[in-house]
C-alpha atoms as a PDB file:
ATOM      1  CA  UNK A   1      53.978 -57.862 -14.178  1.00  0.00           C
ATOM      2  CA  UNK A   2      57.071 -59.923 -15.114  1.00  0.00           C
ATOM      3  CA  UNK A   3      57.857 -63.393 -14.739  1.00  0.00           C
ATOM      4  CA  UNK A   4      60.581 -62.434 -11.991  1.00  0.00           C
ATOM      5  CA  UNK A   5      57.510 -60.565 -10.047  1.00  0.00           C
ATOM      6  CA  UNK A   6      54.974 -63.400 -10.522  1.00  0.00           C
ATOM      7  CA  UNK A   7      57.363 -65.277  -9.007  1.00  0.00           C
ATOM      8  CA  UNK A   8      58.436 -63.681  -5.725  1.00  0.00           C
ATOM      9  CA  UNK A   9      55.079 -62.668  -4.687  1.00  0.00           C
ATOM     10  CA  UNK A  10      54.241 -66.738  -4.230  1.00  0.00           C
ATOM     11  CA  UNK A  11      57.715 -67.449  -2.612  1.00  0.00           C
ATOM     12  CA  UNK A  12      58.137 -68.879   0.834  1.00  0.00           C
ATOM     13  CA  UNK A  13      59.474 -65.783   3.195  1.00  0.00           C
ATOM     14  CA  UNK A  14      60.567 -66.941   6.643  1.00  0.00           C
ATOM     15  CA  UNK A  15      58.524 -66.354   9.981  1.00  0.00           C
ATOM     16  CA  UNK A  16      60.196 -63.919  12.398  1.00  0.00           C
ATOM     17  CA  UNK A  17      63.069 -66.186  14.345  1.00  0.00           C
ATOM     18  CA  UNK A  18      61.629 -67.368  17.607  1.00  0.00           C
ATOM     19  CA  UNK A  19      64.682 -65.617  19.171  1.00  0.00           C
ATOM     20  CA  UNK A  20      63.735 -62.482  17.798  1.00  0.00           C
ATOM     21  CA  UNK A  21      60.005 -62.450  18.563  1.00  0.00           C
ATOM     22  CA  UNK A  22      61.215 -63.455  22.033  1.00  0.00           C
ATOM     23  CA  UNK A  23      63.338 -60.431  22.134  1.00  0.00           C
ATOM     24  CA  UNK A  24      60.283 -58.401  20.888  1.00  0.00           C
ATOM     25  CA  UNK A  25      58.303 -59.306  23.965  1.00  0.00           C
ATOM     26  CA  UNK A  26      61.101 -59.047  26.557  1.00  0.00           C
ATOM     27  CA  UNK A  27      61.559 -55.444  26.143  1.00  0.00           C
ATOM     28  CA  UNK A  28      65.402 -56.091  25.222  1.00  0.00           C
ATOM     29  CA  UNK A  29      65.604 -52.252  24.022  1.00  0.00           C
ATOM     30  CA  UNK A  30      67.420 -49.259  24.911  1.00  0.00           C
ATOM     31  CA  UNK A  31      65.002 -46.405  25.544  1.00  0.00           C
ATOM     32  CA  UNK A  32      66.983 -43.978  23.297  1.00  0.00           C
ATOM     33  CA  UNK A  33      64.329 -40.480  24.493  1.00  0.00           C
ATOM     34  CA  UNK A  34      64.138 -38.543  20.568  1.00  0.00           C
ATOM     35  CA  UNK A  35      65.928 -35.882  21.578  1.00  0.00           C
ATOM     36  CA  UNK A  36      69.217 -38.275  21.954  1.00  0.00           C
ATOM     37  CA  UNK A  37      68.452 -39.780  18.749  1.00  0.00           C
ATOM     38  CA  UNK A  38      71.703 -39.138  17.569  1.00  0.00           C
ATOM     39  CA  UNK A  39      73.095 -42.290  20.004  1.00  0.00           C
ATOM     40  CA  UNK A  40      71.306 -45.132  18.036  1.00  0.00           C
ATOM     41  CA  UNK A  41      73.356 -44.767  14.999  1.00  0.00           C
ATOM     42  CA  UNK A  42      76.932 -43.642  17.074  1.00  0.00           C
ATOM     43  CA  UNK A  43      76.396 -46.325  19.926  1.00  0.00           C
ATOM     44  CA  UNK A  44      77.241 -49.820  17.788  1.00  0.00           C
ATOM     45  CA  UNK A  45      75.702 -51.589  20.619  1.00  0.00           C
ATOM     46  CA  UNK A  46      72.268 -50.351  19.439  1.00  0.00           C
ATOM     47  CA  UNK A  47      72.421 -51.482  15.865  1.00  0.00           C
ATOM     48  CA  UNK A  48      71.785 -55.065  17.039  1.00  0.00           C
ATOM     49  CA  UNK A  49      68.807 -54.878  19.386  1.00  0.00           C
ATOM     50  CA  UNK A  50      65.078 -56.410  18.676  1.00  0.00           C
ATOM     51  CA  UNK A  51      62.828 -54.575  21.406  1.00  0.00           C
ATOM     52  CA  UNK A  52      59.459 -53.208  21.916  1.00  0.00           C
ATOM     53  CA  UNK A  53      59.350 -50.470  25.072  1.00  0.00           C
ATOM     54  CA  UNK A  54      57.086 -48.161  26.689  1.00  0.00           C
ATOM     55  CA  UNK A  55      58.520 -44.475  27.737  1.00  0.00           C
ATOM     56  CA  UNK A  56      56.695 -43.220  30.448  1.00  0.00           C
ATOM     57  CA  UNK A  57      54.279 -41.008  28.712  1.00  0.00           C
ATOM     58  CA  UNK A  58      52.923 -43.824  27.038  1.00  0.00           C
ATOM     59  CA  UNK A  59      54.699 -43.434  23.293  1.00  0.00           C
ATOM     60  CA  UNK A  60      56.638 -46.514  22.391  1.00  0.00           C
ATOM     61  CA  UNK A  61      59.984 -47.745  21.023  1.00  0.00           C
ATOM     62  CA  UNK A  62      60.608 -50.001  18.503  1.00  0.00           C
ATOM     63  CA  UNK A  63      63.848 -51.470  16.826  1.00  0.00           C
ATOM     64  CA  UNK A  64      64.390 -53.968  14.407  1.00  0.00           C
ATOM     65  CA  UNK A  65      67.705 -55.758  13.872  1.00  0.00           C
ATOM     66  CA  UNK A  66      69.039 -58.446  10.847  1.00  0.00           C
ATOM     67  CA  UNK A  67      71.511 -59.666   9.015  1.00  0.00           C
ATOM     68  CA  UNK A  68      70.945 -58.720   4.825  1.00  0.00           C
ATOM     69  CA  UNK A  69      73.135 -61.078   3.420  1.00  0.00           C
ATOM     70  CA  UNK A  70      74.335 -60.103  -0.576  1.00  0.00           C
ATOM     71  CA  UNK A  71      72.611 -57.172   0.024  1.00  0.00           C
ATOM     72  CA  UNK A  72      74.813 -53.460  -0.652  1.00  0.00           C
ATOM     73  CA  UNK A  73      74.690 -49.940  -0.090  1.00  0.00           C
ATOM     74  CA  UNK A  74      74.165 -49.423  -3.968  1.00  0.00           C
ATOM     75  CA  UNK A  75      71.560 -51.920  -3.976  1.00  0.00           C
ATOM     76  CA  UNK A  76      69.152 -50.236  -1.748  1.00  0.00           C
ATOM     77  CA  UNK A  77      69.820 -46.896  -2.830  1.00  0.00           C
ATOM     78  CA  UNK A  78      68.358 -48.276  -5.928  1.00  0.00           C
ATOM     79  CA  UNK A  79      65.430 -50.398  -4.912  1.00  0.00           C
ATOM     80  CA  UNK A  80      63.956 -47.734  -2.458  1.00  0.00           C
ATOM     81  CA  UNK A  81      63.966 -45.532  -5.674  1.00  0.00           C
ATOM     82  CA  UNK A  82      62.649 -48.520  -7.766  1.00  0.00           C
ATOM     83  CA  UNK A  83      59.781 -50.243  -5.731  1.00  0.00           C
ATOM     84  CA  UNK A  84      57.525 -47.282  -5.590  1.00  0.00           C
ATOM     85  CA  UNK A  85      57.533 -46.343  -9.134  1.00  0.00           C
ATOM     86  CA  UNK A  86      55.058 -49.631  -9.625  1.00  0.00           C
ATOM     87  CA  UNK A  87      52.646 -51.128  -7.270  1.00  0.00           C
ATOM     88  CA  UNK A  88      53.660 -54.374  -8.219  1.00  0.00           C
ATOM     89  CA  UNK A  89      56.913 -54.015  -6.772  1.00  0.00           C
ATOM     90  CA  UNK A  90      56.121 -53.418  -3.486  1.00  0.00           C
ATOM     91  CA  UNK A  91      53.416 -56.184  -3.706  1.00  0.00           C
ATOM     92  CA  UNK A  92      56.112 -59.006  -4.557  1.00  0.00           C
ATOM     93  CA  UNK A  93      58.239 -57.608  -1.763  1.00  0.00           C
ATOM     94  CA  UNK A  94      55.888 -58.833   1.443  1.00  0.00           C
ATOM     95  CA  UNK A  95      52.896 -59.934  -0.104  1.00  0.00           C
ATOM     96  CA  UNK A  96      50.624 -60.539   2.940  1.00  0.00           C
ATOM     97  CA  UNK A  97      51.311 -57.030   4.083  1.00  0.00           C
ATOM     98  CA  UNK A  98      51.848 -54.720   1.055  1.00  0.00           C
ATOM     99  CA  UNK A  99      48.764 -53.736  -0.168  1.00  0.00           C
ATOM    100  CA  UNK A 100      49.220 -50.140  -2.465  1.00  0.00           C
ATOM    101  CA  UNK A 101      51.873 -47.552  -2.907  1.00  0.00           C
ATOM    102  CA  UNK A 102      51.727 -44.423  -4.573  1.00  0.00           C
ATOM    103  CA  UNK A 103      54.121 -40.981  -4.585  1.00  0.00           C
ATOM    104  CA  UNK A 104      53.377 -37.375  -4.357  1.00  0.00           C
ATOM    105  CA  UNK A 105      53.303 -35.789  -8.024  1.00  0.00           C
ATOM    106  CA  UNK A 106      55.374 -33.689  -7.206  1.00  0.00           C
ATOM    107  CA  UNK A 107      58.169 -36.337  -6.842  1.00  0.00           C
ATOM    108  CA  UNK A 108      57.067 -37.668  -9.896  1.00  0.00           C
ATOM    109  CA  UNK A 109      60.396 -36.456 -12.182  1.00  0.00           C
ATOM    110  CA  UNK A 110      62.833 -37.920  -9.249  1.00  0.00           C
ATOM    111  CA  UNK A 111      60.672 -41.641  -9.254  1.00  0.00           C
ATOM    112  CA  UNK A 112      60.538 -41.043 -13.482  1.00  0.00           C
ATOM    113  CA  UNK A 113      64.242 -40.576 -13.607  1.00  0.00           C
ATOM    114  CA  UNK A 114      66.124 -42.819 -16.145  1.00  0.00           C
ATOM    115  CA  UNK A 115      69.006 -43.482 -13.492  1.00  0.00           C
ATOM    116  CA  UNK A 116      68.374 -42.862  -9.475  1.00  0.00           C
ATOM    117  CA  UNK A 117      69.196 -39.261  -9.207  1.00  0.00           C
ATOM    118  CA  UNK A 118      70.527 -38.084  -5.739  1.00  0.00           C
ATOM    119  CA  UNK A 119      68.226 -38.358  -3.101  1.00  0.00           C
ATOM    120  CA  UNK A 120      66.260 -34.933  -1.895  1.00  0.00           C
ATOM    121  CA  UNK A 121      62.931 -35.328   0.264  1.00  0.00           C
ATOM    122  CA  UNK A 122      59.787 -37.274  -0.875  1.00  0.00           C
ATOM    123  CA  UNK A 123      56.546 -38.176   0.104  1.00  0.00           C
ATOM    124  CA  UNK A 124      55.352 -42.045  -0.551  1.00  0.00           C
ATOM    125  CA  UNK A 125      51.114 -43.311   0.520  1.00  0.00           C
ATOM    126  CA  UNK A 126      51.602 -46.877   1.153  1.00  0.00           C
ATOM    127  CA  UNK A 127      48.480 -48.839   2.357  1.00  0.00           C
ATOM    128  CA  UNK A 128      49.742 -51.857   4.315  1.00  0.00           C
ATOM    129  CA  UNK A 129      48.937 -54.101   7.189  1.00  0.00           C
ATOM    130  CA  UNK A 130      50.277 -53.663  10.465  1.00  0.00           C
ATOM    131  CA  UNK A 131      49.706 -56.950  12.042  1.00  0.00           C
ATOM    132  CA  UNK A 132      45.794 -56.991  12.503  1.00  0.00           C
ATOM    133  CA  UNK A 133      45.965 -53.625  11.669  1.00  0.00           C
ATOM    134  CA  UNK A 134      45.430 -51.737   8.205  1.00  0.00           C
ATOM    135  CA  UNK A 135      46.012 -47.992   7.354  1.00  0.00           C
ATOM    136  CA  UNK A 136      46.799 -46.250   4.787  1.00  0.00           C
ATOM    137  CA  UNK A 137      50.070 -44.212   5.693  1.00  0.00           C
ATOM    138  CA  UNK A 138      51.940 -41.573   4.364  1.00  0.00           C
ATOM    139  CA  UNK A 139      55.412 -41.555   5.007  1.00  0.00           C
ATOM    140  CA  UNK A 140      57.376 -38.097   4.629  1.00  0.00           C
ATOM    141  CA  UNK A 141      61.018 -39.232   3.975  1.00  0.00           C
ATOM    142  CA  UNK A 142      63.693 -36.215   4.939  1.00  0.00           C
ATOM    143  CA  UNK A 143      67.408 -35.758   4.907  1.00  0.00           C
ATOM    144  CA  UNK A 144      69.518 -36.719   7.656  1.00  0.00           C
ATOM    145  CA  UNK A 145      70.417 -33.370   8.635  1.00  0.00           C
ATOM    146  CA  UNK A 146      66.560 -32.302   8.742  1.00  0.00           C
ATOM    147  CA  UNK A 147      65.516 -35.408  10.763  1.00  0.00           C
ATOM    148  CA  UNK A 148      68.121 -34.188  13.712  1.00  0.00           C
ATOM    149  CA  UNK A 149      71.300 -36.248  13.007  1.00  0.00           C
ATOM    150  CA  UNK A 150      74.566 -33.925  12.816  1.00  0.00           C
ATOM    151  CA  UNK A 151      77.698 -34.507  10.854  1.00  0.00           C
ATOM    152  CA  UNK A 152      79.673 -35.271  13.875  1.00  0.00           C
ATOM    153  CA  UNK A 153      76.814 -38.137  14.128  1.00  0.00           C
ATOM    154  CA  UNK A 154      77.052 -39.661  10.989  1.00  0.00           C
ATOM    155  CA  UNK A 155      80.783 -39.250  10.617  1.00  0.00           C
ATOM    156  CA  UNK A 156      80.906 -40.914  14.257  1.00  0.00           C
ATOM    157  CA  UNK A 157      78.772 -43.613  12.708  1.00  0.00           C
ATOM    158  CA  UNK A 158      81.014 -45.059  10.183  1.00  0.00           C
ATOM    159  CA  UNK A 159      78.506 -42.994   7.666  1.00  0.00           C
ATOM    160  CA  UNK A 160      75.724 -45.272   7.406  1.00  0.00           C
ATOM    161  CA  UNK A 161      72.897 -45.249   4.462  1.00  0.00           C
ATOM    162  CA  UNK A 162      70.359 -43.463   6.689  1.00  0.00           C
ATOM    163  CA  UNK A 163      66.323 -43.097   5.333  1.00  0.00           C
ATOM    164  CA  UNK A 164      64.624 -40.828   7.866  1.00  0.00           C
ATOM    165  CA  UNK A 165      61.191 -40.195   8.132  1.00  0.00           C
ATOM    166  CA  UNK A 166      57.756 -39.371   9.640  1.00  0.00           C
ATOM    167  CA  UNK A 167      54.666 -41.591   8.960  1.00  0.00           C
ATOM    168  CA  UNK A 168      51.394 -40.608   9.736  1.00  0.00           C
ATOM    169  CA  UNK A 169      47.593 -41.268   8.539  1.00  0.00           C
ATOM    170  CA  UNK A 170      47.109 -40.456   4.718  1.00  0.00           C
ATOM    171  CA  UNK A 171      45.782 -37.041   5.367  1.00  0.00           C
ATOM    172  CA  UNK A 172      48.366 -35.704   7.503  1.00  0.00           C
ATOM    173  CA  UNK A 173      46.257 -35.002  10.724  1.00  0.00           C
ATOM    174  CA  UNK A 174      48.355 -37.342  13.552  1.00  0.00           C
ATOM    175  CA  UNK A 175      51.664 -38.175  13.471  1.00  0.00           C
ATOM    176  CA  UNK A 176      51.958 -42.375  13.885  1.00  0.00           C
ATOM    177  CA  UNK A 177      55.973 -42.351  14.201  1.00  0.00           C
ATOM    178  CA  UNK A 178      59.059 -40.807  13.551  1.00  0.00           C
ATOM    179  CA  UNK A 179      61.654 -43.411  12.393  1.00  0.00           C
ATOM    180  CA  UNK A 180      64.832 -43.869  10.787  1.00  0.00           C
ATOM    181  CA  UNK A 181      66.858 -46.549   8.975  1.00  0.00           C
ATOM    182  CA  UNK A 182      70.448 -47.153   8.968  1.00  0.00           C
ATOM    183  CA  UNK A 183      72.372 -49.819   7.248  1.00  0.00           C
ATOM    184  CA  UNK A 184      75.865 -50.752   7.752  1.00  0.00           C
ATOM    185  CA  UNK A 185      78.221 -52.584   5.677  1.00  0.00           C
ATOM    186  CA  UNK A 186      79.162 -55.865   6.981  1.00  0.00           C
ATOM    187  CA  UNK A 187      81.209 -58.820   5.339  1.00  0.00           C
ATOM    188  CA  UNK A 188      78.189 -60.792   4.649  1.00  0.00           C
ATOM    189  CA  UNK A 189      76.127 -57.586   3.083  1.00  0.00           C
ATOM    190  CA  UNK A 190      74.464 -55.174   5.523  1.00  0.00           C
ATOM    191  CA  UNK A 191      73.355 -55.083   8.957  1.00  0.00           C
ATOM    192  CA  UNK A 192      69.709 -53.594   9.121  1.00  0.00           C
ATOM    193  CA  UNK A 193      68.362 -51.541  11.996  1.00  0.00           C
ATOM    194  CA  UNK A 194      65.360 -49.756  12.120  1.00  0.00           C
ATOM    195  CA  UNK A 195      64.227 -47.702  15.304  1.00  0.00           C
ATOM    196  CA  UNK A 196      60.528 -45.971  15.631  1.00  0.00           C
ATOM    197  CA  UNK A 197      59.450 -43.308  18.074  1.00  0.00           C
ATOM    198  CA  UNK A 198      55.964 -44.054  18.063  1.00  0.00           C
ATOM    199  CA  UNK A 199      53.157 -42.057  19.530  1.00  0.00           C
ATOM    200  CA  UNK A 200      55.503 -39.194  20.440  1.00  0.00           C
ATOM    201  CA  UNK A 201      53.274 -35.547  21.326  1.00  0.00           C
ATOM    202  CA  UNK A 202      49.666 -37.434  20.095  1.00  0.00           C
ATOM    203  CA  UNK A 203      47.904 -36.317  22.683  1.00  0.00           C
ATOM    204  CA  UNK A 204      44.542 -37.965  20.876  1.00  0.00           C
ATOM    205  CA  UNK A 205      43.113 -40.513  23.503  1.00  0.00           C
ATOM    206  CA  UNK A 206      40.932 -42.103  21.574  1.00  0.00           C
ATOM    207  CA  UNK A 207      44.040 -43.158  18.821  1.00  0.00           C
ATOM    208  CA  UNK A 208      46.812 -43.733  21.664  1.00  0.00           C
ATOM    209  CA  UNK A 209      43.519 -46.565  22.854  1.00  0.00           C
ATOM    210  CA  UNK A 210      43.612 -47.532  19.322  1.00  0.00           C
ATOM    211  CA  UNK A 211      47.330 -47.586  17.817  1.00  0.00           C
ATOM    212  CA  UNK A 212      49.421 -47.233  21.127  1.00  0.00           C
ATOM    213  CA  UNK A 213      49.246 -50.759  22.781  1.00  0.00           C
ATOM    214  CA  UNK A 214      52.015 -53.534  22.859  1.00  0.00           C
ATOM    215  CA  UNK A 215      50.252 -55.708  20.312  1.00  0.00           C
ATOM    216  CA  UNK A 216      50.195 -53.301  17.545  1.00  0.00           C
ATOM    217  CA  UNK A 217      54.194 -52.192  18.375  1.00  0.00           C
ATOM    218  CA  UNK A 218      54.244 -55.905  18.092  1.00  0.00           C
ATOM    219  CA  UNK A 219      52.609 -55.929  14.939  1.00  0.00           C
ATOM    220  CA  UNK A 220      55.229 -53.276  13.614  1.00  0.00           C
ATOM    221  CA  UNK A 221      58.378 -54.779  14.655  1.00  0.00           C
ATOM    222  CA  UNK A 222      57.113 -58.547  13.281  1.00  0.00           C
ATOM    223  CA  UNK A 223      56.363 -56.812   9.365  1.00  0.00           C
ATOM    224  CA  UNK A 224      59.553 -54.539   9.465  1.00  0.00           C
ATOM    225  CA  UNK A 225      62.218 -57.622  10.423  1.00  0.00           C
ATOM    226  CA  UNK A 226      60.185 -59.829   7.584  1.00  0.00           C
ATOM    227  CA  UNK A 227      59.655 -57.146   5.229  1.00  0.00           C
ATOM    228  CA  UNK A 228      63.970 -56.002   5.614  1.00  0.00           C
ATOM    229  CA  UNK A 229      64.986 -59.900   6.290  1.00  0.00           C
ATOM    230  CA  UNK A 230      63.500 -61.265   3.377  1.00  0.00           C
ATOM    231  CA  UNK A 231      65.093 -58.974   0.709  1.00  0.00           C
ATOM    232  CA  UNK A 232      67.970 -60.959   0.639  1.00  0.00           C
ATOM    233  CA  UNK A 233      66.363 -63.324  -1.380  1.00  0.00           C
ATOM    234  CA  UNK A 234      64.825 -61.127  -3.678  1.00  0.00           C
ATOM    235  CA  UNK A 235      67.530 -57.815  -3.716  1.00  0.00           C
ATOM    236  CA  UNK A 236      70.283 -59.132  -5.320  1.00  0.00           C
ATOM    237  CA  UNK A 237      68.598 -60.699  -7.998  1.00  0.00           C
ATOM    238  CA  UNK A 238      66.373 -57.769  -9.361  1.00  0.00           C
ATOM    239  CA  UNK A 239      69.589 -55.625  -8.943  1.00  0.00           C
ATOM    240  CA  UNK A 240      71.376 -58.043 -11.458  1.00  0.00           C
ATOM    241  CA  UNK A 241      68.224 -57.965 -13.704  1.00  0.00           C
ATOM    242  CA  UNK A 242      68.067 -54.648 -14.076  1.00  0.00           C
ATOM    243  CA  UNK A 243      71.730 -53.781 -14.401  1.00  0.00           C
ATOM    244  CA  UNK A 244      72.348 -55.950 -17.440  1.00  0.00           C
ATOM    245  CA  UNK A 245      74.246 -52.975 -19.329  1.00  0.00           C
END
């Protein structure tokens, strides 16, 4: 592990905002049904809300907003290619939470690549802690077009750096949540928003008692705003180190 790595995983990353965690347990979310999916990247009004809400048939919504400030397009492109290729990495990048990461092998020549090659679909196993809660994931990451959004969408969007996704327990058998990121450019760097459809078609009681309960969405909403919030201080520096040519 380098000196760089040593040093971010005993850094000082900020609690959630009071605001924020406030706007967590007020429900101050849009219940965007996954079927209308394509509204939370076209509707600009969306990209800014913290929330944690119920749909009726007891599956959740979550979104995460914040501010990435110094932090580009080019520079996550590159670091969600980077981080997984070491477990170190993603150890230094929320240290309390970030436990193990591995990748399929047989994304092994895109993570291996000298240079990030153009994204296709991939398949990470992070282990990480979800509030009180630990499980090893994995995380199916898909194309835009694959996860439901349209070109009319994206276009409509501004065309945002979307990551799309389904995470589910390590061996596959329930679905957790289907999810997507999109990032917009801003003056100050990038505005962040993550949203989660969480619990959607798991008809499993005993895991809906388990996993599908406020304080675990909670849980989720508090480690993705620290885990996206704090890579301003850490992004922009790696990026530089490891661009030196």
């Amino acid at each position: 592990m380098d000196a760089t790595l040593r040093r971010l995983k005993v850094r000082d990353i900020p609690p959630v905002p009071p605001e924020v965690i406030e706007s967590f347990r007020n429900h101050r979310v849009t219940m965007v049904p996954f079927e209308e999916r394509g509204r939370v990247i076209t509707d600009p009004k969306l990209r800014f809300e913290n929330g944690v809400g119920e749909f009726v048939d007891g599956s959740f919504m979550v979104s995460v907003s914040c501010p990435m400030h110094g932090v580009t397009r080019d520079m996550l492109v590159w670091w969600l290619w980077w981080f997984p290729q070491d477990v170190e990495r993603f150890r230094a990048w929320l240290p309390e939470a970030n436990f193990e990461i591995t990748y399929s092998e047989d994304d092994r020549d895109f993570f291996m690549a000298q240079d990030v090659p153009s994204f296709r679909p991939v398949t990470l196993y992070p282990n990480q802690a979800v509030g009180d809660f630990f499980l090893p994931f994995r995380i199916d990451l898909v194309m835009p077009d694959q996860f439901g959004f349209t070109e009319k969408d994206i276009e409509e969007a501004g065309d945002p750096l979307l990551v799309c996704g389904h995470m589910m327990a390590r061996k596959g058998k329930f679905l957790y949540s289907d999810f997507v990121y999109s990032v917009y450019p801003t003056e100050y760097g990038s505005l962040f928003n993550a949203r989660f459809w969480i619990g959607r078609n798991n008809g499993n009681l005993l895991l809906r008692l388990l996993l599908l309960n406020e304080r675990r969405m909670m849980g989720l909403a508090e480690v993705c705003y620290r885990q996206y919030a704090c890579l301003d201080g850490m992004l922009p520096e790696l990026y530089r180190e490891n661009h030196q040519d």
